[in-house]
C-alpha atoms as a PDB file:
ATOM      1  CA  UNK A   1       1.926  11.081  -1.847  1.00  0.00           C
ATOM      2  CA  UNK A   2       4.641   9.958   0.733  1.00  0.00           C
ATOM      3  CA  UNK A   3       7.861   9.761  -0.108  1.00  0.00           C
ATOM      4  CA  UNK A   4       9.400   6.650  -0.065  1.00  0.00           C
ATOM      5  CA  UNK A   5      12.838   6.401   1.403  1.00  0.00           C
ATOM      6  CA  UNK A   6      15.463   4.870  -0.776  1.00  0.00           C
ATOM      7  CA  UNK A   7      18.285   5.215   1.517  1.00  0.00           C
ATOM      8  CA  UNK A   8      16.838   3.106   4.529  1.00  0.00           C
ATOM      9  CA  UNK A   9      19.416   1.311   5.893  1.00  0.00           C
ATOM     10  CA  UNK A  10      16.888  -1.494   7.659  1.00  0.00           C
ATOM     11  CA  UNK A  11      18.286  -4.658   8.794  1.00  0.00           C
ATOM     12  CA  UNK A  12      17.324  -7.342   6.298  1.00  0.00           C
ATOM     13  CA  UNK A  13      16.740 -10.589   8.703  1.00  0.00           C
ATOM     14  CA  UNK A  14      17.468 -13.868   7.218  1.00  0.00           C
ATOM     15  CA  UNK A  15      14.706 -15.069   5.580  1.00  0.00           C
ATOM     16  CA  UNK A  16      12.798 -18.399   7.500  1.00  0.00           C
ATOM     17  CA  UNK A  17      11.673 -20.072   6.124  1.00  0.00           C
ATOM     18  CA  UNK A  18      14.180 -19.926   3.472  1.00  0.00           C
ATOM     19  CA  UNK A  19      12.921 -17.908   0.821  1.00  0.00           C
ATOM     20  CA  UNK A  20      14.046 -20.049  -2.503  1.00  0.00           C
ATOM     21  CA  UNK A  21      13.153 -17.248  -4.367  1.00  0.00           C
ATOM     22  CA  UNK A  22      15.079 -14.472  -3.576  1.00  0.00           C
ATOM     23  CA  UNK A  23      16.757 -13.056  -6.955  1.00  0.00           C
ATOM     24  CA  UNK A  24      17.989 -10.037  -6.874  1.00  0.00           C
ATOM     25  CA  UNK A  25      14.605  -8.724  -8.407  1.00  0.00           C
ATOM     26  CA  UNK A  26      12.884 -10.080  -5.396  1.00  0.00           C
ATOM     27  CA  UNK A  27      15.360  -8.213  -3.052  1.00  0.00           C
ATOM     28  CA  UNK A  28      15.141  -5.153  -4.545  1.00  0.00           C
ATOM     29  CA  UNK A  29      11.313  -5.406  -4.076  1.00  0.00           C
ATOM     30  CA  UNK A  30      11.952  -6.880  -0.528  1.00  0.00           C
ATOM     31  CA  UNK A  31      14.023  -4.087   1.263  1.00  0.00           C
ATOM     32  CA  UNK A  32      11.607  -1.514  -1.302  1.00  0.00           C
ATOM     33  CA  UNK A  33       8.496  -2.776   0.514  1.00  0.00           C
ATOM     34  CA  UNK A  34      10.560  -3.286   3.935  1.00  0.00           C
ATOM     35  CA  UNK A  35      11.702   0.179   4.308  1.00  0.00           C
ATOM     36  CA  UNK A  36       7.435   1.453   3.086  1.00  0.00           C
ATOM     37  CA  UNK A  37       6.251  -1.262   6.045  1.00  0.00           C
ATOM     38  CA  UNK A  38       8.799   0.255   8.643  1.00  0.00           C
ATOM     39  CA  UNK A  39       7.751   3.731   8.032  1.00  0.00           C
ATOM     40  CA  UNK A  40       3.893   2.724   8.268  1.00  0.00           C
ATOM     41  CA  UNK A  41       4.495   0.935  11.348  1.00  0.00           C
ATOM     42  CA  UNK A  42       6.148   4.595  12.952  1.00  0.00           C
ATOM     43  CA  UNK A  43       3.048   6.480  12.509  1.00  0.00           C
ATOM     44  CA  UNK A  44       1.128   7.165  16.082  1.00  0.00           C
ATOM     45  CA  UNK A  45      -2.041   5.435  14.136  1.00  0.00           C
ATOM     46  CA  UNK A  46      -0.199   2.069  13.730  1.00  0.00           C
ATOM     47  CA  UNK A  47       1.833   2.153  17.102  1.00  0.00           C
ATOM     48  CA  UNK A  48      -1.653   2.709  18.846  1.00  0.00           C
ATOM     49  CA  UNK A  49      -2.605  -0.742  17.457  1.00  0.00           C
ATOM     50  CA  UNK A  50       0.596  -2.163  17.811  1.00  0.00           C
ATOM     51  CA  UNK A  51       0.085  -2.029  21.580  1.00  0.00           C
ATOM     52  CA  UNK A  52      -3.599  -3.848  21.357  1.00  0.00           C
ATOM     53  CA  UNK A  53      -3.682  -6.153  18.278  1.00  0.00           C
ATOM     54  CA  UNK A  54      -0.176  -6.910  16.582  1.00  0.00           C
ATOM     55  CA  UNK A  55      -1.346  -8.822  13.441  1.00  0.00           C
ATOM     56  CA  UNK A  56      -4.165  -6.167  12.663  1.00  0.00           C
ATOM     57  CA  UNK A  57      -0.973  -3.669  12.757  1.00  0.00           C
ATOM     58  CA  UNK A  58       0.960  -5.937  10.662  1.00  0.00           C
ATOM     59  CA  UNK A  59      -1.431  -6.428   8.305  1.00  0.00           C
ATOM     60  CA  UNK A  60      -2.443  -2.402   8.200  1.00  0.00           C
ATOM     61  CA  UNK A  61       1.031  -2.129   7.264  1.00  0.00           C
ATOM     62  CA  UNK A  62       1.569  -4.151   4.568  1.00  0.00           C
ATOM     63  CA  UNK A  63      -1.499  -2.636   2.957  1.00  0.00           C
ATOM     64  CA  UNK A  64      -0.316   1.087   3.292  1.00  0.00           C
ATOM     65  CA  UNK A  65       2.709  -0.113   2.237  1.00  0.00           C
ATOM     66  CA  UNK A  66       0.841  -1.616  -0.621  1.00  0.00           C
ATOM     67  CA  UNK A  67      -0.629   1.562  -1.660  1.00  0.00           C
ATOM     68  CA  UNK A  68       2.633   3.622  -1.207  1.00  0.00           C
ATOM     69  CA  UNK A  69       4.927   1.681  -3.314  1.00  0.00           C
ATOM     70  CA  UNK A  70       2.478   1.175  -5.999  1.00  0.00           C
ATOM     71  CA  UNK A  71       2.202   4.760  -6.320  1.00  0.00           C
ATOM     72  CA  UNK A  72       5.910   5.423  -6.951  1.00  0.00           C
ATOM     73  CA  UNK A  73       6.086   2.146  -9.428  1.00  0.00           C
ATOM     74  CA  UNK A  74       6.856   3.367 -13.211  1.00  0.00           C
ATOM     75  CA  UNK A  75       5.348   1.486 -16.183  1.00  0.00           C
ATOM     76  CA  UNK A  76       7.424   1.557 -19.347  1.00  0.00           C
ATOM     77  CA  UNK A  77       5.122   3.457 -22.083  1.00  0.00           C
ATOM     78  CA  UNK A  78       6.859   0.671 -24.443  1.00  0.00           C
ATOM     79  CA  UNK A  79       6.356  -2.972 -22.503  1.00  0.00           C
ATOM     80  CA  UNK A  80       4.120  -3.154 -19.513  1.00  0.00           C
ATOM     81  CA  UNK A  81       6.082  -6.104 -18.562  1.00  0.00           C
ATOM     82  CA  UNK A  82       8.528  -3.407 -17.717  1.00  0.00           C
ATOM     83  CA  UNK A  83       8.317  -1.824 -14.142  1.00  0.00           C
ATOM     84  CA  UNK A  84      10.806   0.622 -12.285  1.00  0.00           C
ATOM     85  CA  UNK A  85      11.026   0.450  -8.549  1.00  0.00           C
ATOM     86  CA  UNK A  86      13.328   2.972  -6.922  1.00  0.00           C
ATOM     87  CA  UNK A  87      15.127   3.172 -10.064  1.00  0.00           C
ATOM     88  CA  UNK A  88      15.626  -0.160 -10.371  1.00  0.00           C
ATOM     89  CA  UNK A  89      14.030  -1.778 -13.666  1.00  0.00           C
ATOM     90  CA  UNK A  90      12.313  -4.693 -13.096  1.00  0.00           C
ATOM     91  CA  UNK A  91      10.919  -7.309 -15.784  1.00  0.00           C
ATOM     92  CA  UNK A  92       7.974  -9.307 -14.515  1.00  0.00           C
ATOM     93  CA  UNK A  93       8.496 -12.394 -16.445  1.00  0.00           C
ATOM     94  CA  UNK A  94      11.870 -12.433 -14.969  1.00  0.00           C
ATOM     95  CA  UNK A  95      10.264 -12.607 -11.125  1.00  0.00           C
ATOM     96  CA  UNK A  96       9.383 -16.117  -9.510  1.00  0.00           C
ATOM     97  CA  UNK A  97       6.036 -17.210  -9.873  1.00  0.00           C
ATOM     98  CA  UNK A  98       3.932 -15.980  -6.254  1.00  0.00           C
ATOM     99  CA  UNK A  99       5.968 -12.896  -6.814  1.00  0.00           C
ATOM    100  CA  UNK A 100       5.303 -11.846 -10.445  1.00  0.00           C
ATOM    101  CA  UNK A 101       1.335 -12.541  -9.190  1.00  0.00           C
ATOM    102  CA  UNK A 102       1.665  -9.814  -6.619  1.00  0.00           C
ATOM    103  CA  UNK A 103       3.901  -7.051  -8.630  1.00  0.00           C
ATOM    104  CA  UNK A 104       1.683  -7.145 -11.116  1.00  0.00           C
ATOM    105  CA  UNK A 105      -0.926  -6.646  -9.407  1.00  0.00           C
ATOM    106  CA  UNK A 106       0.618  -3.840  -7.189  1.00  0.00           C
ATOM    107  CA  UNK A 107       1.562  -2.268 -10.782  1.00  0.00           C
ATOM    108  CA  UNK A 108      -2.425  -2.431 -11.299  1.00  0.00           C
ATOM    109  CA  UNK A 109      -3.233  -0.512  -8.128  1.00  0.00           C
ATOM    110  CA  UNK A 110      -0.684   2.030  -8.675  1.00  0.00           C
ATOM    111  CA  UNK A 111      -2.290   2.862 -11.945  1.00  0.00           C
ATOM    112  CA  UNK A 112      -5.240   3.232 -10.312  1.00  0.00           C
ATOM    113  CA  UNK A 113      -4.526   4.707  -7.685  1.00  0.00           C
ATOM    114  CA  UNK A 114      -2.561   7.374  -9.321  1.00  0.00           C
ATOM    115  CA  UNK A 115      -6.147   7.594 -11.366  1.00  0.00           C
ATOM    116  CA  UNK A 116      -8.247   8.154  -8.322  1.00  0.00           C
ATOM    117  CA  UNK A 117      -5.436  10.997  -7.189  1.00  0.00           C
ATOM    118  CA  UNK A 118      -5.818  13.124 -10.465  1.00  0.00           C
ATOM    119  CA  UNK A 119      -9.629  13.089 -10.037  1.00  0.00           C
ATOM    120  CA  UNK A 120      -8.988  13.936  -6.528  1.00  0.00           C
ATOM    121  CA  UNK A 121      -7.532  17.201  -7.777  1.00  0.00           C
ATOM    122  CA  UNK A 122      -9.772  17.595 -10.672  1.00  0.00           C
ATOM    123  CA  UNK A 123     -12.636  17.522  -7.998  1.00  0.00           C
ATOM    124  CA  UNK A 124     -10.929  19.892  -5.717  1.00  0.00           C
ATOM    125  CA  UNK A 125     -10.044  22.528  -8.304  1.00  0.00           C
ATOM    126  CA  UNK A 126     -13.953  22.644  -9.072  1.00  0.00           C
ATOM    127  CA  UNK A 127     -15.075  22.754  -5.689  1.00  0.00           C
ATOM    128  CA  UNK A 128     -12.975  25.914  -5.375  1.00  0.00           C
ATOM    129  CA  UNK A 129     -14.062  27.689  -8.421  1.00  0.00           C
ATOM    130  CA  UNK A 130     -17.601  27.113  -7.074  1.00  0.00           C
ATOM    131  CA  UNK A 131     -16.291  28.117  -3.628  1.00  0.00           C
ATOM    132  CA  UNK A 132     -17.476  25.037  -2.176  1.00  0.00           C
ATOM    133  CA  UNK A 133     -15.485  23.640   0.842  1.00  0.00           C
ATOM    134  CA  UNK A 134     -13.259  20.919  -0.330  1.00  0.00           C
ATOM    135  CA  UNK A 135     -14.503  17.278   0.534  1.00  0.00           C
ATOM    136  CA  UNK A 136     -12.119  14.825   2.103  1.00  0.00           C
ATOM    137  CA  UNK A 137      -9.795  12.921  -0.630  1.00  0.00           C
ATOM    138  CA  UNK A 138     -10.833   9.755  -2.005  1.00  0.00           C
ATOM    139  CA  UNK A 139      -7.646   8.555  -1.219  1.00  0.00           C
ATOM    140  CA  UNK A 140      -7.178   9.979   1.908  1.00  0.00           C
ATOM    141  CA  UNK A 141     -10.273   8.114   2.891  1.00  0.00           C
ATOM    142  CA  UNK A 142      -8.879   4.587   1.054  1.00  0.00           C
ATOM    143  CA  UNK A 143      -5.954   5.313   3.625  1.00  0.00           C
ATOM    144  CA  UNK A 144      -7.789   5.009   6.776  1.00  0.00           C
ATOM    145  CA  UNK A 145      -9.836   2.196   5.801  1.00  0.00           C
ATOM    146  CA  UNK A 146      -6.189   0.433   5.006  1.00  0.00           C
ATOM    147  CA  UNK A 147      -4.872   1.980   8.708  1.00  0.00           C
ATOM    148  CA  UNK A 148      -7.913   1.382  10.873  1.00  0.00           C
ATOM    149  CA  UNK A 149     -10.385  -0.874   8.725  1.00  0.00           C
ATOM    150  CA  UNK A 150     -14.316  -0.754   7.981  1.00  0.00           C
ATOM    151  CA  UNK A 151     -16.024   1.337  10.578  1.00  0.00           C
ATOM    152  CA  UNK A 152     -13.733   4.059  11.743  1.00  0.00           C
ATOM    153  CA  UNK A 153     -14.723   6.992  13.208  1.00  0.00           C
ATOM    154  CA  UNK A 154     -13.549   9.911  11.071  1.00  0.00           C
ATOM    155  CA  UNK A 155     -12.858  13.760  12.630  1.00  0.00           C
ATOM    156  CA  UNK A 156     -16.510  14.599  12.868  1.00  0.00           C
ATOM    157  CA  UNK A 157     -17.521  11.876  15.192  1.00  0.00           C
ATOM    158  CA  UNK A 158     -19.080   9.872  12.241  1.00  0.00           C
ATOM    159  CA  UNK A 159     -18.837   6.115  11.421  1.00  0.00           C
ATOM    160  CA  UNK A 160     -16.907   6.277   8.085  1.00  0.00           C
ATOM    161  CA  UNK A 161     -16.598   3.029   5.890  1.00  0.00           C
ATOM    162  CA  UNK A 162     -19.284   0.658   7.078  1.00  0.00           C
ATOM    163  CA  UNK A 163     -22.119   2.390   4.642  1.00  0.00           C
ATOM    164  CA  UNK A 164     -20.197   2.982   1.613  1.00  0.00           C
ATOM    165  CA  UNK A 165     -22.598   1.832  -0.957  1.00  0.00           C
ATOM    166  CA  UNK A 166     -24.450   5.005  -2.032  1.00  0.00           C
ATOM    167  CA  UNK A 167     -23.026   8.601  -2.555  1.00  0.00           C
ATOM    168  CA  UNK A 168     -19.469  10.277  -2.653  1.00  0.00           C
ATOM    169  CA  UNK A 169     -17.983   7.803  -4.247  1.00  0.00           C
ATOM    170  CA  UNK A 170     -17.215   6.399  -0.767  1.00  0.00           C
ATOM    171  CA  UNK A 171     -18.546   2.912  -2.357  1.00  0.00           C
ATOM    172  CA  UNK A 172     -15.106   3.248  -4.516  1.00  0.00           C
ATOM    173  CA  UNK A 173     -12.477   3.844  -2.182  1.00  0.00           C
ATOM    174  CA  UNK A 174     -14.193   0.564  -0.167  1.00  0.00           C
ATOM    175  CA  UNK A 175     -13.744  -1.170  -3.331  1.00  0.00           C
ATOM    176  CA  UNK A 176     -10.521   0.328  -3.747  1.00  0.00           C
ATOM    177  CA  UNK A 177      -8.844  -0.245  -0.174  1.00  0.00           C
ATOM    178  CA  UNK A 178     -10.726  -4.199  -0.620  1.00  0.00           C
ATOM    179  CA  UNK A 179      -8.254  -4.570  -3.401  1.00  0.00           C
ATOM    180  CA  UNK A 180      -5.371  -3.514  -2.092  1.00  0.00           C
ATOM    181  CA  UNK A 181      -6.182  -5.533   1.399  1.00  0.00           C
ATOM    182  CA  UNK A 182      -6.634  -8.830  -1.237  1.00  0.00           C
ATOM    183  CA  UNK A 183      -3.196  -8.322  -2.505  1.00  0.00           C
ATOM    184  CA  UNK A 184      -1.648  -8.059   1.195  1.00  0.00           C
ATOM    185  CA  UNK A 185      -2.670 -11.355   2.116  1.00  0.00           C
ATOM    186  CA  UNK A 186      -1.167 -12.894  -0.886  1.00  0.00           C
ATOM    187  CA  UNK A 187       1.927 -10.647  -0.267  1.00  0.00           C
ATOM    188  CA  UNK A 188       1.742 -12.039   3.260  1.00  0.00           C
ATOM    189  CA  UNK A 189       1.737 -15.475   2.128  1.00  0.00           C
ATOM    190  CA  UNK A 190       5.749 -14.566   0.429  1.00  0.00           C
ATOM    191  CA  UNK A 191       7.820 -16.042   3.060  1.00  0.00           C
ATOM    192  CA  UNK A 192       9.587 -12.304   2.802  1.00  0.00           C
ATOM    193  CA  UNK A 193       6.546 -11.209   4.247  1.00  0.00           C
ATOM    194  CA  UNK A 194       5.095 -13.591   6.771  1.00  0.00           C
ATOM    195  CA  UNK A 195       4.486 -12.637   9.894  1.00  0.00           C
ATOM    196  CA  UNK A 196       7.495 -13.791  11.874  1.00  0.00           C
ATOM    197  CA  UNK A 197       9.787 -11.652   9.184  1.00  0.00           C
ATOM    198  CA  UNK A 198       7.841  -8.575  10.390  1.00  0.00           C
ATOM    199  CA  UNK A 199       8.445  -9.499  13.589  1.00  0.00           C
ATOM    200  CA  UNK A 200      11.758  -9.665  13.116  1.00  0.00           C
ATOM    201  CA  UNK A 201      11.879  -6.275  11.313  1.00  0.00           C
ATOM    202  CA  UNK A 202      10.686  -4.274  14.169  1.00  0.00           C
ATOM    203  CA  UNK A 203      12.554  -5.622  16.781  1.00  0.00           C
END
């Protein structure tokens, strides 16, 4: 799982439209899902699509960054409405309405995708002990369909991600990277997150 940085120093532009919202719940979450955006937006995949289709690349990396934050989110055993994000505790019912909608959400995919990892390494383990070769990740493949979207063509020269239906679970990390797209256009609706603020971020 990639490590999310906690001492990014990222320039936080001011938000525009003014963001009416902005405790300093939703700031922590803003410069948390800021700094995961930046670093998804520096890998060679997204700077590729940078160059031909900037929204796409926006939106790839708002998903990722989606999926990356939710997996370092902690859950307190005691109160789900308890959350900790970079060691900061967050309550939900203390966030702003649109906001509350999408952390809880993210909590929800960090749960499962934190699920899909462990059988990820339950399935590996017995595909060793049978000496079998080790089939690609189910996450691994939920994080190109996030990065390059249905259809890609994987290392083998095959179309990965438009016939996920039927067999190796592919169906579920469709489902799975759906979900997590879903939430990034709400997120992207946040005026911390619209497009002109990532615009504004990478320049």
């Amino acid at each position: 799982m990639p490590t999310l940085r906690t001492d990014a120093k990222l320039p936080l532009p001011p938000a525009t439209p003014v963001d009416v919202n902005l405790t300093p719940e939703v700031e922590v979450i803003r410069q948390t899902m800021y700094s995961a955006i930046a670093d998804a937006l520096a890998t060679p995949g997204l700077r590729q699509v940078m160059q031909k289709d900037v929204q796409r690349a926006f939106f790839s990396a708002v998903s990722l960054a989606n999926l990356n934050v939710s997996m370092s989110l902690q859950s307190g055993n005691d109160s789900p409405n308890l959350i900790s994000m970079v060691g900061r505790e967050i309550r939900l019912t203390d966030l702003p309405g649109a906001y509350r909608t999408c952390i809880t959400e993210l909590a929800a995919i960090g749960r499962e995708a934190r699920k899909l990892s462990e059988e990820d390494d339950e399935r590996a383990i017995a595909y060793v002990a049978r000496g079998k070769a080790l089939p690609e990740p189910r996450i691994g493949r939920v994080r190109k369909l996030l990065e390059r979207g249905v259809g890609f063509v994987g290392a083998d020269g095959r179309v990965r991600g438009a016939k996920e239906a039927s067999g190796g679970g592919t169906g579920r990390s469709r489902e799975f990277s759906n979900k997590i797209s879903a939430l990034s256009i709400e997120m992207m609706k946040l005026p911390a997150f619209q497009e002109e603020m990532l615009r504004r971020l990478v320049a």
